[in-house]
Protein backbone atom coordinates (compact mmCIF):
# COMPACT_ATOMS: atom_id res chain seq x y z
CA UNK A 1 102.66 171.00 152.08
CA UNK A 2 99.07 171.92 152.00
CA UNK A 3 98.63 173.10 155.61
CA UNK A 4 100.94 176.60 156.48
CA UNK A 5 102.23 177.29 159.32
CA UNK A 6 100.03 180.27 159.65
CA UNK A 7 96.84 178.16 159.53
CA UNK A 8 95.95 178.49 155.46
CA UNK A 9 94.69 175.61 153.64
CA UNK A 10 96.62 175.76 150.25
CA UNK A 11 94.44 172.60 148.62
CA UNK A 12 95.20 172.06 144.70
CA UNK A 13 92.50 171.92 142.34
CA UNK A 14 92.75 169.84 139.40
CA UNK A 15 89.30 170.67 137.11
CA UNK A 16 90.47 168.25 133.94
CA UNK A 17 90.39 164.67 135.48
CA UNK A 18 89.42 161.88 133.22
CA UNK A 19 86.44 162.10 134.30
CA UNK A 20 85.70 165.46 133.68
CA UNK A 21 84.65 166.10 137.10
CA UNK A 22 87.14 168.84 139.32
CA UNK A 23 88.94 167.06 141.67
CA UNK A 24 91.14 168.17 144.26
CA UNK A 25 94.34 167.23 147.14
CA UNK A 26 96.46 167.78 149.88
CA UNK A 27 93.28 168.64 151.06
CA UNK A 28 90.00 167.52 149.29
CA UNK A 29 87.86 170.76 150.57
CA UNK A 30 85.53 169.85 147.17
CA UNK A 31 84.08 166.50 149.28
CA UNK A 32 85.17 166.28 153.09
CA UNK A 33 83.65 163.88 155.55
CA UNK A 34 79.80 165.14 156.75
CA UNK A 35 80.61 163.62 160.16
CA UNK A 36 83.84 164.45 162.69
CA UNK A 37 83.07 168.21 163.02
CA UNK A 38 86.13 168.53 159.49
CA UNK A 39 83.84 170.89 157.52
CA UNK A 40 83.01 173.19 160.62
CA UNK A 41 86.99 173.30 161.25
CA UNK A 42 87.40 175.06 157.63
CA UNK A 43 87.25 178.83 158.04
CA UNK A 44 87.33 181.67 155.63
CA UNK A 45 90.38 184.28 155.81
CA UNK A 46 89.83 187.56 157.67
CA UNK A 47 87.56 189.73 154.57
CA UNK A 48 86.78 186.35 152.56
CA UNK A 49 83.93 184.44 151.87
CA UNK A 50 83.29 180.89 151.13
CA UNK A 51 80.55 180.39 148.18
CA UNK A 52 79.14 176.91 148.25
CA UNK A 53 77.32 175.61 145.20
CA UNK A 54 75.50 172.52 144.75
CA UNK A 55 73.91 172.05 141.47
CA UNK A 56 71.41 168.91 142.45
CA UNK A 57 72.36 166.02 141.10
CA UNK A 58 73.84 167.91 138.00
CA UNK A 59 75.69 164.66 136.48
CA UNK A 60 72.61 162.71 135.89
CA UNK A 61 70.81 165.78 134.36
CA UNK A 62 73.77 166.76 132.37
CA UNK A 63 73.67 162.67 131.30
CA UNK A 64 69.88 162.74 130.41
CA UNK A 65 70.58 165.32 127.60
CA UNK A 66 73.60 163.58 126.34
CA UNK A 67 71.52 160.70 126.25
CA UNK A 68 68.27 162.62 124.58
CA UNK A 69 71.20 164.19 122.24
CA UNK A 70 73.21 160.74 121.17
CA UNK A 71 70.17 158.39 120.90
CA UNK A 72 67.33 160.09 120.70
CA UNK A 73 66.03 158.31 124.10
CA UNK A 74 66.33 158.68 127.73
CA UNK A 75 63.82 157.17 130.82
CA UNK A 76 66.44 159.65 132.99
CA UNK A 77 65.13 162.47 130.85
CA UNK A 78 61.46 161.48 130.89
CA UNK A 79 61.55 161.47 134.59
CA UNK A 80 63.35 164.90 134.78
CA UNK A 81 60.87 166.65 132.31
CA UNK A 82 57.72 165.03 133.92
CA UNK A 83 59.05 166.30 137.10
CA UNK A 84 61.70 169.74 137.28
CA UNK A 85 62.25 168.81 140.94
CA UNK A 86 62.51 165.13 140.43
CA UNK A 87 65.10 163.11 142.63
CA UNK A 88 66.95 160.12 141.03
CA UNK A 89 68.28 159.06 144.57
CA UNK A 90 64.91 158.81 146.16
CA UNK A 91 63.42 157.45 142.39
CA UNK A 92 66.28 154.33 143.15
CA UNK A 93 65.80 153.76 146.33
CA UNK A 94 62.19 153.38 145.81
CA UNK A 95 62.73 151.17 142.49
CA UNK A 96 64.99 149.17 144.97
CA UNK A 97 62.45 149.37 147.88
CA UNK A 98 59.49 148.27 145.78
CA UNK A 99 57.76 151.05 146.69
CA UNK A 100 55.95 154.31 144.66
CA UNK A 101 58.01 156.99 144.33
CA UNK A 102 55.71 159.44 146.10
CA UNK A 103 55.67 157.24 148.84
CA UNK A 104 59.26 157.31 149.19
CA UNK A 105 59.38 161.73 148.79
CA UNK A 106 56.85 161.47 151.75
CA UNK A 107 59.40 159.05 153.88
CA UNK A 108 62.30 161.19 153.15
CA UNK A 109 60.51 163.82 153.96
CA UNK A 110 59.57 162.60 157.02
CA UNK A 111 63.30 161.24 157.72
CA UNK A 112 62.62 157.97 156.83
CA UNK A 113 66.18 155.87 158.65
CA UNK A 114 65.67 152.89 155.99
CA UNK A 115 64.72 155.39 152.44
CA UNK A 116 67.99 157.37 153.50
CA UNK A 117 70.18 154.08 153.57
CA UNK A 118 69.11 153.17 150.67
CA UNK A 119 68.76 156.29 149.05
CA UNK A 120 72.81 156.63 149.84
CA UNK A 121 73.45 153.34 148.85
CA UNK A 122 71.79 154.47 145.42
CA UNK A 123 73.34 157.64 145.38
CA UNK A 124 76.74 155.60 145.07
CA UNK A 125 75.29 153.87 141.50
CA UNK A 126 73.92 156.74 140.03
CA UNK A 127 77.44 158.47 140.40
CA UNK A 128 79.38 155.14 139.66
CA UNK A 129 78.22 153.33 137.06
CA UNK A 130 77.29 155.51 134.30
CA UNK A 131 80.81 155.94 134.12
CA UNK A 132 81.54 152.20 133.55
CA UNK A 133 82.59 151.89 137.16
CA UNK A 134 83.70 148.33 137.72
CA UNK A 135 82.44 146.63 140.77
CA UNK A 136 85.50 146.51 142.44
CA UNK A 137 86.05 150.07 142.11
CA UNK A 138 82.59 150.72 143.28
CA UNK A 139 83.45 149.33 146.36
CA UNK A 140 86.18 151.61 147.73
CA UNK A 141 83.67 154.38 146.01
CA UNK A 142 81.18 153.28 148.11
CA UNK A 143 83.43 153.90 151.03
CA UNK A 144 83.68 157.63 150.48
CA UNK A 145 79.35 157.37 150.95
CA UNK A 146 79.75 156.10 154.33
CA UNK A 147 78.55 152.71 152.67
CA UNK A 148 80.08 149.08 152.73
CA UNK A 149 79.18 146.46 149.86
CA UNK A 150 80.70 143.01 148.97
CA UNK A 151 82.06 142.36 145.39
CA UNK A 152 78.68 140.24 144.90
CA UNK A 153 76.29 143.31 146.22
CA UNK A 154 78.40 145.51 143.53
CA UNK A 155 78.13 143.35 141.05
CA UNK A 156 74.21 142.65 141.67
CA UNK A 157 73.84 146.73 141.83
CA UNK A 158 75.76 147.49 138.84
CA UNK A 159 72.70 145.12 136.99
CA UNK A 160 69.77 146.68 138.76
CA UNK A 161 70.95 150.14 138.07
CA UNK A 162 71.54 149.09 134.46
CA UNK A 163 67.91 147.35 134.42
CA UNK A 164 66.27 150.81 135.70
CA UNK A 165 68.36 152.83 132.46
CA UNK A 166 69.28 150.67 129.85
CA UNK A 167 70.28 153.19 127.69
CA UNK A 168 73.29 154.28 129.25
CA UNK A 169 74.72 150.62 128.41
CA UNK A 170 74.94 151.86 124.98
């Protein structure tokens, strides 16, 4: 039972999945949904704190020295030492777009409706498939994103990601 009768959460926290990500149930506090008022519901006890950390797209950096480490060779790394604040969701959605990746900091900036679709949609890949996601996988993935993709679109993302860093194929 994860919800007490006297209001406390009791969620369990699993930090070893195969993935090596933490994961946690009964609830997931480490990911719940940005819309239907759920997050603003969660409360800290009387005396307690909550201490929310969010370490920017901290997979793909973490990746980009692996990669630099294993084979010598990274484009993700390039990008993140040519640019300490540089944003691999935008950077997709703008390789996907067709567009220059300033261009595309200036539309988020600016709120941009189409760069933020995308720039979920690409969010999804950069967190999927370096993992060896498989497209069907990706899909219900892509759920938890707020985004909907056919088999085909999966497939057919899984190669463009793959075309922007090769190197993570091998």
């Amino acid at each position: 039972k994860s919800f007490e009768s006297d209001g406390v959460l009791n969620t369990s926290f699993f930090p070893y999945s195969e993935t090596g990500r933490v994961s946690a149930r009964k609830p997931n506090l480490l990911n719940p949904p940005r819309s239907g008022g759920i997050r603003e519901c969660i409360k800290a006890r009387e005396g307690c704190t909550f201490i929310f950390c969010d370490y920017e797209a901290n997979e793909l950096r973490v990746l980009a020295q692996v990669l630099l480490d294993k084979l010598k060779k990274s484009r993700l790394a390039e990008l993140y030492i040519e640019d300490p604040e540089f944003d691999p969701h935008t950077y997709m959605a703008c390789r996907r777009l067709k567009i220059p990746y300033e261009e595309g900091k200036r539309l988020k900036a600016e709120g941009d409706k189409e760069l933020k679709s995308i720039r979920q949609l690409m969010k999804c890949c950069n967190f999927g498939f370096p993992g060896g996601m498989a497209s069907r996988t990706f899909i219900e993935f892509a759920k938890g994103y707020g985004v909907v993709v056919t088999e085909a679109e999966a497939d057919e993302l899984k190669a463009f990601f793959f075309s922007q860093f090769p190197e993570i194929k091998e």
